[in-house]
Protein backbone atom coordinates (compact mmCIF):
# COMPACT_ATOMS: atom_id res chain seq x y z
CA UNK A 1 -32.67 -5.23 2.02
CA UNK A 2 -33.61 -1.67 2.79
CA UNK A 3 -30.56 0.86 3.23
CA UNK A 4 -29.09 1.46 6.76
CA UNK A 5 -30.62 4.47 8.26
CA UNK A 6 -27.95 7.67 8.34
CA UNK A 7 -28.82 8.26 12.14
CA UNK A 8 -30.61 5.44 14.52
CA UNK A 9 -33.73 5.77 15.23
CA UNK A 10 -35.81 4.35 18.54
CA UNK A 11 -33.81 2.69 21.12
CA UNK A 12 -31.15 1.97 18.86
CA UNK A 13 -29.83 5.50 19.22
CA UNK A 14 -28.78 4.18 23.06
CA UNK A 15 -27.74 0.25 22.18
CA UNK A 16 -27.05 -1.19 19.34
CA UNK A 17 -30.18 -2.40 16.67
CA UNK A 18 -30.04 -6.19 17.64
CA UNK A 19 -29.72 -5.47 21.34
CA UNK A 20 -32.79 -3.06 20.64
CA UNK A 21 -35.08 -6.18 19.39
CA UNK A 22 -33.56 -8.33 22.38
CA UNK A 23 -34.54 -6.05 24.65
CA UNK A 24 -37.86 -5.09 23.15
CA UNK A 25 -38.34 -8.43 23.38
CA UNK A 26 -37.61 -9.33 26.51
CA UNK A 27 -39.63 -6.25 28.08
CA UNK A 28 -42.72 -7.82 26.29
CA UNK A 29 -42.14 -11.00 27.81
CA UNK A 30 -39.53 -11.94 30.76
CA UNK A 31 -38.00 -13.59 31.96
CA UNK A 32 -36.52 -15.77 29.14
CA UNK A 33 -33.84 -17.84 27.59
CA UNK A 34 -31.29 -17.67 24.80
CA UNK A 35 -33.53 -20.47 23.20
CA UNK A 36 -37.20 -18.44 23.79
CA UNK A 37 -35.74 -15.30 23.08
CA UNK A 38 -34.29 -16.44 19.69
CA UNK A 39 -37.50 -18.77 18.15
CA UNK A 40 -39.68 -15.67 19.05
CA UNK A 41 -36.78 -13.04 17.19
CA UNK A 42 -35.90 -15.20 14.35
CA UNK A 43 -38.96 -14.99 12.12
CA UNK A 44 -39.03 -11.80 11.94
CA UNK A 45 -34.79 -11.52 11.91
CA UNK A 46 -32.90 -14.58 10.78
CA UNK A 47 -30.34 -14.47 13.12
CA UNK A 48 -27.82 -17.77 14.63
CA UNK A 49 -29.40 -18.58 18.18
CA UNK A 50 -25.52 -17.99 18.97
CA UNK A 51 -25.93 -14.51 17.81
CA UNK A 52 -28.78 -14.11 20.29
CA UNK A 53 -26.92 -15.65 23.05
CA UNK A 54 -23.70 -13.41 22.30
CA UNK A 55 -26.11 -10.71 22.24
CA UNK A 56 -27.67 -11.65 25.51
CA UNK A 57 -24.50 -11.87 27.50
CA UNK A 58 -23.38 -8.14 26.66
CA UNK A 59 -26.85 -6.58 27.26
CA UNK A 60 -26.17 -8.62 30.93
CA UNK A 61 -22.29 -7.84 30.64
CA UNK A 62 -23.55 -3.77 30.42
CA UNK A 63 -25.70 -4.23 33.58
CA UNK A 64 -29.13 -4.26 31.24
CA UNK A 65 -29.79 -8.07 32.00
CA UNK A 66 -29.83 -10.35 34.75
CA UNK A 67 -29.77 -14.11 34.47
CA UNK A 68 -30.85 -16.39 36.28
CA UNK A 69 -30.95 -20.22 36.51
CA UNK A 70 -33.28 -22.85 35.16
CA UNK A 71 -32.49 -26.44 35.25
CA UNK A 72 -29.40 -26.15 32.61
CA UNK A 73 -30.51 -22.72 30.72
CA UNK A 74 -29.51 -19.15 31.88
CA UNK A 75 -33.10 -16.59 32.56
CA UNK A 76 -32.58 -12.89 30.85
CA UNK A 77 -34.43 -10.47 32.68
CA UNK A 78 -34.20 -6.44 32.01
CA UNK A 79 -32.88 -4.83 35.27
CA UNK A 80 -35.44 -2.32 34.26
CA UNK A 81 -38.62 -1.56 32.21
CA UNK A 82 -38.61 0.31 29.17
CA UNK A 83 -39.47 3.37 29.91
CA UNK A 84 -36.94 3.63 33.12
CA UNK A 85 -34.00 3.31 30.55
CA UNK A 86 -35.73 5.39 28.43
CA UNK A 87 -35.63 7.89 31.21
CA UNK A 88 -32.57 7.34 32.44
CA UNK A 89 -30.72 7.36 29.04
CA UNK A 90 -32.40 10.89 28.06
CA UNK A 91 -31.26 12.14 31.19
CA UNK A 92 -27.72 11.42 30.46
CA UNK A 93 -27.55 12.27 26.66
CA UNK A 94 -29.00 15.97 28.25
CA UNK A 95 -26.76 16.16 30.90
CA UNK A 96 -23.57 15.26 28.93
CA UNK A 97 -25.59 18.00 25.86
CA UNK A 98 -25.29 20.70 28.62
CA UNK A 99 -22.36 20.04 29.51
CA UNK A 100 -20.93 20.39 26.07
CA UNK A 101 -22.50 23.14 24.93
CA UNK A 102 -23.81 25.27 27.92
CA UNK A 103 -25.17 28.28 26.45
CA UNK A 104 -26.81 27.03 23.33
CA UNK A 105 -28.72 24.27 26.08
CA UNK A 106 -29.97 27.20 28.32
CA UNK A 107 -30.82 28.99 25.54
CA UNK A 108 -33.01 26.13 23.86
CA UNK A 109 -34.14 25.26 27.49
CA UNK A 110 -36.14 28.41 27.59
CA UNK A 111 -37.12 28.02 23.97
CA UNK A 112 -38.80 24.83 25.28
CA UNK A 113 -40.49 26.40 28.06
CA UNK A 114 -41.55 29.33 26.04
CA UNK A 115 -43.40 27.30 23.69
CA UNK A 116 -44.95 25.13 26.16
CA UNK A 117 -46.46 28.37 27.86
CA UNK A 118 -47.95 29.22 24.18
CA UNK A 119 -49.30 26.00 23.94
CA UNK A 120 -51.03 26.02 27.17
């Protein structure tokens, strides 16, 4: 088993690393149950289907799911697509950045748009 990165990378940084590869997967392919969800995640990750359902139920519990009915099962379904919660989550983690630390963020800010121009 490789060593737990120091910071997480990817989506991770925003959820946790399982409910990353839940949602990865269910962006790929949705909507889906506990069941589908966990025979396509457990060769790669062997993980209890009750892990995947526990997992499952906070993504929907954290408004990042919906579920629906089939028959008996519950249907996951992201309330968005990836790159929406991308976009949403970078928004926040600036917003809450300036907030914190005002002048060092307007200062980088025109870094950024400094070295855009010299790029261009």
């Amino acid at each position: 088993m490789s060593p737990r990165p120091s910071h997480p990378r990817g989506l991770a940084r925003f959820v946790g690393p399982l409910e990353a590869r839940v949602l990865e997967r269910l962006w790929q392919n949705h909507p889906a149950t506990a069941k589908e969800v966990w025979l396509d995640i457990k060769g790669k990750y062997p993980l209890a289907y009750t892990t995947i359902l526990t997992i499952l139920m906070r993504l929907k519990a954290k408004g990042l799911l919906t579920a629906g009915k089939r028959r008996q099962a519950l249907l996951f379904s992201p309330t968005s697509d990836r790159a929406t919660f991308i976009h949403q989550r970078l928004q926040t983690f600036l917003a809450e950045l300036a907030d914190d630390f005002p002048d060092d963020f307007t200062t980088i800010t025109k870094d950024l748009r400094g070295s855009r121009r010299e790029r261009a």
